[in-house]
PDB file of N, CA and C in Angstrom:
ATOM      1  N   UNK A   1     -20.867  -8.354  -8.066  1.00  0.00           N
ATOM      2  CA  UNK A   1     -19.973  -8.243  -6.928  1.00  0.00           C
ATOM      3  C   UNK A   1     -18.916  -9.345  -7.014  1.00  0.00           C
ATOM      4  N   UNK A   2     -17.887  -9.146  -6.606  1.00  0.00           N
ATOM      5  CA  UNK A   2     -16.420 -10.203  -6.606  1.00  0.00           C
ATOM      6  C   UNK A   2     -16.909 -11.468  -5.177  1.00  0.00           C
ATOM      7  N   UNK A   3     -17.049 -12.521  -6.362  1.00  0.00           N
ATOM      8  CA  UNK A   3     -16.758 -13.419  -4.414  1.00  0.00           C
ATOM      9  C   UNK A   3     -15.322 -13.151  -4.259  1.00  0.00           C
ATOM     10  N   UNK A   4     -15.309 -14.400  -2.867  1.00  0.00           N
ATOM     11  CA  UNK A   4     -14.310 -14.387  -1.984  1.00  0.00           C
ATOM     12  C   UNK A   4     -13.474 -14.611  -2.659  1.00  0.00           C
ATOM     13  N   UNK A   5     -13.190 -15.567  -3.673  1.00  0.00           N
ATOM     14  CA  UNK A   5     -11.892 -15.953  -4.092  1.00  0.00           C
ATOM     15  C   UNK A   5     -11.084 -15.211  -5.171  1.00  0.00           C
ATOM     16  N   UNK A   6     -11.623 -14.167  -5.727  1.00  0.00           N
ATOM     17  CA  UNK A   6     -11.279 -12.960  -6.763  1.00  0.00           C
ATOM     18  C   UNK A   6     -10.732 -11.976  -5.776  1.00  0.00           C
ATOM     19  N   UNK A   7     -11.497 -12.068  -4.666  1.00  0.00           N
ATOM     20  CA  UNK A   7     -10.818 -10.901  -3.203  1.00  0.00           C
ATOM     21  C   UNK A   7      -9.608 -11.206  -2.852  1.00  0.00           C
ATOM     22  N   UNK A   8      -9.746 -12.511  -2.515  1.00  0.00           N
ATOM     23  CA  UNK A   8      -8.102 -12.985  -1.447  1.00  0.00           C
ATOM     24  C   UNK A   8      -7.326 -13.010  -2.817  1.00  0.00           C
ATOM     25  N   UNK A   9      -7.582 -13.297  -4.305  1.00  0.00           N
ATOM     26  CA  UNK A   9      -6.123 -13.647  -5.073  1.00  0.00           C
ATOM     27  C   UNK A   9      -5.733 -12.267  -5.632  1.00  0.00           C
ATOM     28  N   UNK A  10      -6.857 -11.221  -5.421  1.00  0.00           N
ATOM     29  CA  UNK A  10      -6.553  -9.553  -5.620  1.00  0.00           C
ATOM     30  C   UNK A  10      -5.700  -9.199  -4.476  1.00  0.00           C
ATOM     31  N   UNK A  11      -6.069  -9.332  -3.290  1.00  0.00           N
ATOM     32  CA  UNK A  11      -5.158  -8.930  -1.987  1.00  0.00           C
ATOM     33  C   UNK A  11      -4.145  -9.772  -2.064  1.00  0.00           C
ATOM     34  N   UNK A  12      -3.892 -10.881  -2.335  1.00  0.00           N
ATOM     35  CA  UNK A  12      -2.313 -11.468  -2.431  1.00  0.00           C
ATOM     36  C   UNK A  12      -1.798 -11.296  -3.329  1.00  0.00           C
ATOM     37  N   UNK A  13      -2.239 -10.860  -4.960  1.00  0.00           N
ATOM     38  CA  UNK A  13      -1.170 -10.294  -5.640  1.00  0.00           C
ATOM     39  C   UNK A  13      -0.787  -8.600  -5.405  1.00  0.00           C
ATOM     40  N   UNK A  14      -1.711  -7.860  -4.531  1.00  0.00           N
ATOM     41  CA  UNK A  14      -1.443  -6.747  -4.118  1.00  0.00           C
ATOM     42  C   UNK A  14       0.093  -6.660  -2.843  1.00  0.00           C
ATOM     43  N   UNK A  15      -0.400  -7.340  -2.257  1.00  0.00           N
ATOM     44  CA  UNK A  15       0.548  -7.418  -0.889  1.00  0.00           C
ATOM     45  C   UNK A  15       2.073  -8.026  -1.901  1.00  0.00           C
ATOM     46  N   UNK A  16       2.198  -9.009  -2.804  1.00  0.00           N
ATOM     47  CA  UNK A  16       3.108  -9.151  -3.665  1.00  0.00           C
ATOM     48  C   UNK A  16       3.767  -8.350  -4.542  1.00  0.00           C
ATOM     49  N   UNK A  17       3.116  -7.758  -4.965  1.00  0.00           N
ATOM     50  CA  UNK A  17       3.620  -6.755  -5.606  1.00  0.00           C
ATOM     51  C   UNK A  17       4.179  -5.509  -4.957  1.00  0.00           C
ATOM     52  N   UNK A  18       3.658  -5.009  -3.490  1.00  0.00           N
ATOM     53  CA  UNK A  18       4.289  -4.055  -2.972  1.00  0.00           C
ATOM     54  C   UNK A  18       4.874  -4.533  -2.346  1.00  0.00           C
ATOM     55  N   UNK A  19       5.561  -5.152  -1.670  1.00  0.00           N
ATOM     56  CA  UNK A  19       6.164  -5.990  -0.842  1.00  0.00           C
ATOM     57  C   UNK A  19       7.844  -6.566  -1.587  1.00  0.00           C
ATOM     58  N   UNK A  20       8.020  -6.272  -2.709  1.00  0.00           N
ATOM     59  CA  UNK A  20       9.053  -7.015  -2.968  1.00  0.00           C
ATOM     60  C   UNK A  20       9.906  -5.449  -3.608  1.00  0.00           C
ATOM     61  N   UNK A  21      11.391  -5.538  -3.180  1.00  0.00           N
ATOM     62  CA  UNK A  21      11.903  -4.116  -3.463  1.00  0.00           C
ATOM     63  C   UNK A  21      12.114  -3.911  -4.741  1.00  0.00           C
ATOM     64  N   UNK A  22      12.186  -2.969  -5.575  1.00  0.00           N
ATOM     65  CA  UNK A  22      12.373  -2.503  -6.656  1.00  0.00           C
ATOM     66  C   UNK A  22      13.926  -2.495  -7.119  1.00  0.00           C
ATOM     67  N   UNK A  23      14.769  -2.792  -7.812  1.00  0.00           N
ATOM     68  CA  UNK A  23      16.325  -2.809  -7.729  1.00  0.00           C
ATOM     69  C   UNK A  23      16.757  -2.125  -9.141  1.00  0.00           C
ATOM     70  N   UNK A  24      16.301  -1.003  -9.539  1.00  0.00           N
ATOM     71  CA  UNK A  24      16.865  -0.562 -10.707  1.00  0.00           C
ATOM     72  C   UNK A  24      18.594   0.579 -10.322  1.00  0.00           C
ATOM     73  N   UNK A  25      19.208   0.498 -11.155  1.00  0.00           N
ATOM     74  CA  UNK A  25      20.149   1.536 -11.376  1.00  0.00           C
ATOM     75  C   UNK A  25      20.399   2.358 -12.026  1.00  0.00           C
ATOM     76  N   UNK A  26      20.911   3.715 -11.680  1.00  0.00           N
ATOM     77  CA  UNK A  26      20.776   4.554 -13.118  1.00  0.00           C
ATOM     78  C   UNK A  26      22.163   4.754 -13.204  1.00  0.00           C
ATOM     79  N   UNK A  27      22.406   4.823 -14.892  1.00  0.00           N
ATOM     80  CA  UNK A  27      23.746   4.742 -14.771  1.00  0.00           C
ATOM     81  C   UNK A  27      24.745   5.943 -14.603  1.00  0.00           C
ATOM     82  N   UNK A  28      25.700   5.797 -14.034  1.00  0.00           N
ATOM     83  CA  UNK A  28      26.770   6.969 -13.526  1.00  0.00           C
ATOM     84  C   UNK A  28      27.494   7.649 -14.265  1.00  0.00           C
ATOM     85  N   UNK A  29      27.686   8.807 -15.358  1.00  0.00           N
ATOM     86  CA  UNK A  29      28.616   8.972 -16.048  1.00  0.00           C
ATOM     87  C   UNK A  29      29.723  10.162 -15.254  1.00  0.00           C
ATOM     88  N   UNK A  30      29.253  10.555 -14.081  1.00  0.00           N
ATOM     89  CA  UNK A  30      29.848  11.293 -13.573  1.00  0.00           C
ATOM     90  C   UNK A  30      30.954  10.523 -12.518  1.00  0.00           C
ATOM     91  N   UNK A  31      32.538  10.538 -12.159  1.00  0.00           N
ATOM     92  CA  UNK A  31      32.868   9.565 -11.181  1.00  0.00           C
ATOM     93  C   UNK A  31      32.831  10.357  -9.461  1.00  0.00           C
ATOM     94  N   UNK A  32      32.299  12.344  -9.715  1.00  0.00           N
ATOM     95  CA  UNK A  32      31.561  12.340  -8.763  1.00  0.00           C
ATOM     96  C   UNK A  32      30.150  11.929  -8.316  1.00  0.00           C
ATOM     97  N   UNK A  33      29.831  11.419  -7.055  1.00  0.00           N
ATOM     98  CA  UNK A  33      28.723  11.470  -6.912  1.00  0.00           C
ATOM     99  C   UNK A  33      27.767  12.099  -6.044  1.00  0.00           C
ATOM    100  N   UNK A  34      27.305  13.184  -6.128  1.00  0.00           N
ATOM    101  CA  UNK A  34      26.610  14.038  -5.599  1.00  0.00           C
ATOM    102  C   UNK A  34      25.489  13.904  -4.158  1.00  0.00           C
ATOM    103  N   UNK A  35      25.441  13.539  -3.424  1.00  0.00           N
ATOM    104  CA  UNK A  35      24.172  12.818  -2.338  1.00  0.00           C
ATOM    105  C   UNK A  35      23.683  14.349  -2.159  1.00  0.00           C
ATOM    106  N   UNK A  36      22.219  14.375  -2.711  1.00  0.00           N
ATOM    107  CA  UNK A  36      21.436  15.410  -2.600  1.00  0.00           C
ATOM    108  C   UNK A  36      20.249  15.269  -1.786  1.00  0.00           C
ATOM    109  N   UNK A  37      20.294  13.744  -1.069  1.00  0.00           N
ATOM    110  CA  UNK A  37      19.083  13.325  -0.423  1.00  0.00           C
ATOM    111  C   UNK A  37      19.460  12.619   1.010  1.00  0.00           C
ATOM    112  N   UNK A  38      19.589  13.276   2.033  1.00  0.00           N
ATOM    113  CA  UNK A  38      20.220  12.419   3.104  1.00  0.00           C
ATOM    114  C   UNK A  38      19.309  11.933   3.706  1.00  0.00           C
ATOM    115  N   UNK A  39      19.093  10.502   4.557  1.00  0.00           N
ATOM    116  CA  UNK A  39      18.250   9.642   5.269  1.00  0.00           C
ATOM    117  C   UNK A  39      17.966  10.243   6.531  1.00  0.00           C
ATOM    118  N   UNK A  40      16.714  10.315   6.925  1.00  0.00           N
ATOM    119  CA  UNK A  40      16.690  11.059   8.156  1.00  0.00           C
ATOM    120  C   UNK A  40      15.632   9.664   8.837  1.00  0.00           C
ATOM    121  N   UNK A  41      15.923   9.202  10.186  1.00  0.00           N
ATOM    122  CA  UNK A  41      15.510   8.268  10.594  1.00  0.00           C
ATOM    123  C   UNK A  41      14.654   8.554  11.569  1.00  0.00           C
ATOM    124  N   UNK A  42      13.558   8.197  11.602  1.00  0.00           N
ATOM    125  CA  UNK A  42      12.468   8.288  12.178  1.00  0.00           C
ATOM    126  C   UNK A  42      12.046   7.546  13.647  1.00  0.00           C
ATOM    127  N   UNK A  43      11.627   8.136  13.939  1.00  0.00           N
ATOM    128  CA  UNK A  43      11.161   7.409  15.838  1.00  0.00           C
ATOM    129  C   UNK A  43      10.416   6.507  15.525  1.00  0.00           C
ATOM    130  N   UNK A  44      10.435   4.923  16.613  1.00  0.00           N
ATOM    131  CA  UNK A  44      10.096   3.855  16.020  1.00  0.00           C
ATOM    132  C   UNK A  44       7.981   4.202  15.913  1.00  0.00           C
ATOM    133  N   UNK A  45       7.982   5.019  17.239  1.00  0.00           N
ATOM    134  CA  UNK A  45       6.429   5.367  17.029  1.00  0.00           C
ATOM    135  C   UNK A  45       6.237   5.651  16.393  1.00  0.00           C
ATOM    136  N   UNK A  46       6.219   6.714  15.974  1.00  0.00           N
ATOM    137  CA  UNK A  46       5.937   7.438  14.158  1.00  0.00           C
ATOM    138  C   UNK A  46       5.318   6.260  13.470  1.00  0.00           C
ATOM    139  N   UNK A  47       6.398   5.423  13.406  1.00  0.00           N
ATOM    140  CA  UNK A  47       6.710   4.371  12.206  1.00  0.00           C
ATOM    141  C   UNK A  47       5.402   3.460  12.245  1.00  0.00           C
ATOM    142  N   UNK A  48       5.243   3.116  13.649  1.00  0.00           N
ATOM    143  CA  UNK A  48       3.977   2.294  14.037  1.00  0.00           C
ATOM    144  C   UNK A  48       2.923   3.354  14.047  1.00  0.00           C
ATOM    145  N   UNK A  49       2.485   3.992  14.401  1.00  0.00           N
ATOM    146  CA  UNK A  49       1.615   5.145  13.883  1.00  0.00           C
ATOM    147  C   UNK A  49       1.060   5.010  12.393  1.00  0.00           C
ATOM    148  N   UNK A  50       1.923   5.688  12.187  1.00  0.00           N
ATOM    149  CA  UNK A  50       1.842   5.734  10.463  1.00  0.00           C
ATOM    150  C   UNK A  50       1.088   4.412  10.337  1.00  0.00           C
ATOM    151  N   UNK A  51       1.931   3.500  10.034  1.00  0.00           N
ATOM    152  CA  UNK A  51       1.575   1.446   9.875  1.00  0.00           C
ATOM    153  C   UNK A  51       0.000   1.385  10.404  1.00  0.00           C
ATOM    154  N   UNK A  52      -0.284   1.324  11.244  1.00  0.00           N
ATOM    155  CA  UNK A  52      -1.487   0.917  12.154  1.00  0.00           C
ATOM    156  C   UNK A  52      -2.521   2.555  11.784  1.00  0.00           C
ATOM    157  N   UNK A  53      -2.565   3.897  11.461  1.00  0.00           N
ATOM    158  CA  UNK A  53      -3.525   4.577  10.310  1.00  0.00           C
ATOM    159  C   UNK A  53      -4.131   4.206   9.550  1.00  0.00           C
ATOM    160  N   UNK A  54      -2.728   3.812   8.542  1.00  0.00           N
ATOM    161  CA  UNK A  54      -2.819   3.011   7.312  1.00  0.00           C
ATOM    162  C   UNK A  54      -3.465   2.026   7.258  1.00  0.00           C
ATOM    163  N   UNK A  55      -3.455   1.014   7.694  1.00  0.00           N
ATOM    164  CA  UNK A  55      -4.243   0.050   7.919  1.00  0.00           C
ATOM    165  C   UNK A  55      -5.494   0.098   8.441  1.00  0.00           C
ATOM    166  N   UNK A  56      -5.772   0.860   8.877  1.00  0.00           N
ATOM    167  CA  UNK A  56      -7.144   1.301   9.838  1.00  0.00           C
ATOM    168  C   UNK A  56      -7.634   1.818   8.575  1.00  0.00           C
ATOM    169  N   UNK A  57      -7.619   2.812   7.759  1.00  0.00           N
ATOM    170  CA  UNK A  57      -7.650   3.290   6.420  1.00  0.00           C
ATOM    171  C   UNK A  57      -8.258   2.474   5.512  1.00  0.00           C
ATOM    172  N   UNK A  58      -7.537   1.721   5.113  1.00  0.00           N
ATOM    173  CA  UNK A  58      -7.364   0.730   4.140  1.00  0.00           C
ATOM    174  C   UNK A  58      -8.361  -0.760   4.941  1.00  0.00           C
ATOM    175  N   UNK A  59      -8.771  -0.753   5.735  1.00  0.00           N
ATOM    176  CA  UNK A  59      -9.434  -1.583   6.649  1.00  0.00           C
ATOM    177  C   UNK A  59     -10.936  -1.303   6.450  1.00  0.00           C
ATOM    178  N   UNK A  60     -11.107   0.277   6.993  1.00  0.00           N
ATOM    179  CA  UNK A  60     -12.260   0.692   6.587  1.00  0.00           C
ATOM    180  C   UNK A  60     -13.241   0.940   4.617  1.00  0.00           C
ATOM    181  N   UNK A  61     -11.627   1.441   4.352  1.00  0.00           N
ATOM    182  CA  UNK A  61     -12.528   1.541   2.781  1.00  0.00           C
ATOM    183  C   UNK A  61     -12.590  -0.008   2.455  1.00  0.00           C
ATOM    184  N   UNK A  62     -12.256  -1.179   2.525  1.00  0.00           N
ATOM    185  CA  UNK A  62     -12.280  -2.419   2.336  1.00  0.00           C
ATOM    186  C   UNK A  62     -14.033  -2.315   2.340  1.00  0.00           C
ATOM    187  N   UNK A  63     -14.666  -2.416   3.691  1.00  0.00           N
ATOM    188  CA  UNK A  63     -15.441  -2.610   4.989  1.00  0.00           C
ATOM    189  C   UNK A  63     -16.521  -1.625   4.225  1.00  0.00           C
ATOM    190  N   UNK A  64     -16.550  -0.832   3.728  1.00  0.00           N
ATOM    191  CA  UNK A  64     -17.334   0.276   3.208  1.00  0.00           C
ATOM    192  C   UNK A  64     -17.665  -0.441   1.631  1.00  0.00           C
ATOM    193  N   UNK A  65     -16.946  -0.562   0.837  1.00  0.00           N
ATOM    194  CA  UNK A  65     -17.242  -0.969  -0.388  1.00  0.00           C
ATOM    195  C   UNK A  65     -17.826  -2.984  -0.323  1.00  0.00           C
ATOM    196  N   UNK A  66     -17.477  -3.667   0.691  1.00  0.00           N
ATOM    197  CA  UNK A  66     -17.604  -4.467   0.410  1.00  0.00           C
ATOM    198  C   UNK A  66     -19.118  -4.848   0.954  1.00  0.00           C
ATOM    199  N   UNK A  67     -19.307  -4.077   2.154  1.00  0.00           N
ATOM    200  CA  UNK A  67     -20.548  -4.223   3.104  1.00  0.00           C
ATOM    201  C   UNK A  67     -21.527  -3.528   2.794  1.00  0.00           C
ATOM    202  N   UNK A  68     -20.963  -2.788   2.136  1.00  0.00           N
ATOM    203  CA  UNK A  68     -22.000  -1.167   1.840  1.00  0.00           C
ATOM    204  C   UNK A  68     -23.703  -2.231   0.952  1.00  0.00           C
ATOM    205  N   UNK A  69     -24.337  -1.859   1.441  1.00  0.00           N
ATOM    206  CA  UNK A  69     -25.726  -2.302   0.271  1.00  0.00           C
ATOM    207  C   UNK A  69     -26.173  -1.395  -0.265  1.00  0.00           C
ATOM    208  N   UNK A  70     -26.412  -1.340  -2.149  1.00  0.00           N
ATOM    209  CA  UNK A  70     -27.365  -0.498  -2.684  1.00  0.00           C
ATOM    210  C   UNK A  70     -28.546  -0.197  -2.243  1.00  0.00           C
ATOM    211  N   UNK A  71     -28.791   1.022  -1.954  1.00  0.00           N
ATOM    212  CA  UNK A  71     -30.323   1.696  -2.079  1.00  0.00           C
ATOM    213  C   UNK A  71     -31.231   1.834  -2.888  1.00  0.00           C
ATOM    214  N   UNK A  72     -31.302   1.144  -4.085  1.00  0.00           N
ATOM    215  CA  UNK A  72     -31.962   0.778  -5.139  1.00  0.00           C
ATOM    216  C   UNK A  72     -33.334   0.321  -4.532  1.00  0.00           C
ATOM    217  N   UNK A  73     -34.579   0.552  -5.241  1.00  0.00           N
ATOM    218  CA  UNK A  73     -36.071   0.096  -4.572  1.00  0.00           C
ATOM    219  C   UNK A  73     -35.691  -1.336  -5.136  1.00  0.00           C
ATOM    220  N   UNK A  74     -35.943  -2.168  -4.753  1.00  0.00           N
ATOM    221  CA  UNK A  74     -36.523  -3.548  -5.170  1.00  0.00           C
ATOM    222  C   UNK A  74     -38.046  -3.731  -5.641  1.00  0.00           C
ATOM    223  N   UNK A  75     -38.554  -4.675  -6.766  1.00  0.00           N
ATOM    224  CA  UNK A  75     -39.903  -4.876  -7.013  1.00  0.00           C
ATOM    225  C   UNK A  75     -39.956  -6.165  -6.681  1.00  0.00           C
TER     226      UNK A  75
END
């Protein structure tokens, strides 16, 4: 089993790694540019919804794998 300190430096390079934006470009050979994807903006609930699932989610499978005890007989 992972102690604590393999946990927290797994969850802080996790939260690091998603957390920081991605900045690639692809390059343009066309000098039209086509927008085939328009932004549609979402109600702030949703948003917190979604957020606070997720986390509830990700809270529980934590909570499940880490707490869980084998059923193995012991001698």
């Amino acid at each position: 089993m992972l102690d604590k300190k393999t946990l927290w430096i797994s969850l802080i390079c996790l939260v690091l790694l998603t957390s920081s934006p991605a900045s690639a470009e692809m390059a343009n050979s066309h000098s039209v540019q086509i927008n085939q994807f328009h932004q549609i903006e979402q109600p702030l609930s949703v948003k917190v919804a979604v957020t606070i699932v997720g986390l509830a989610l990700i809270s529980i499978e934590l909570w499940w794998f880490i707490f869980s005890k084998s059923k193995s007989p012991s001698n």
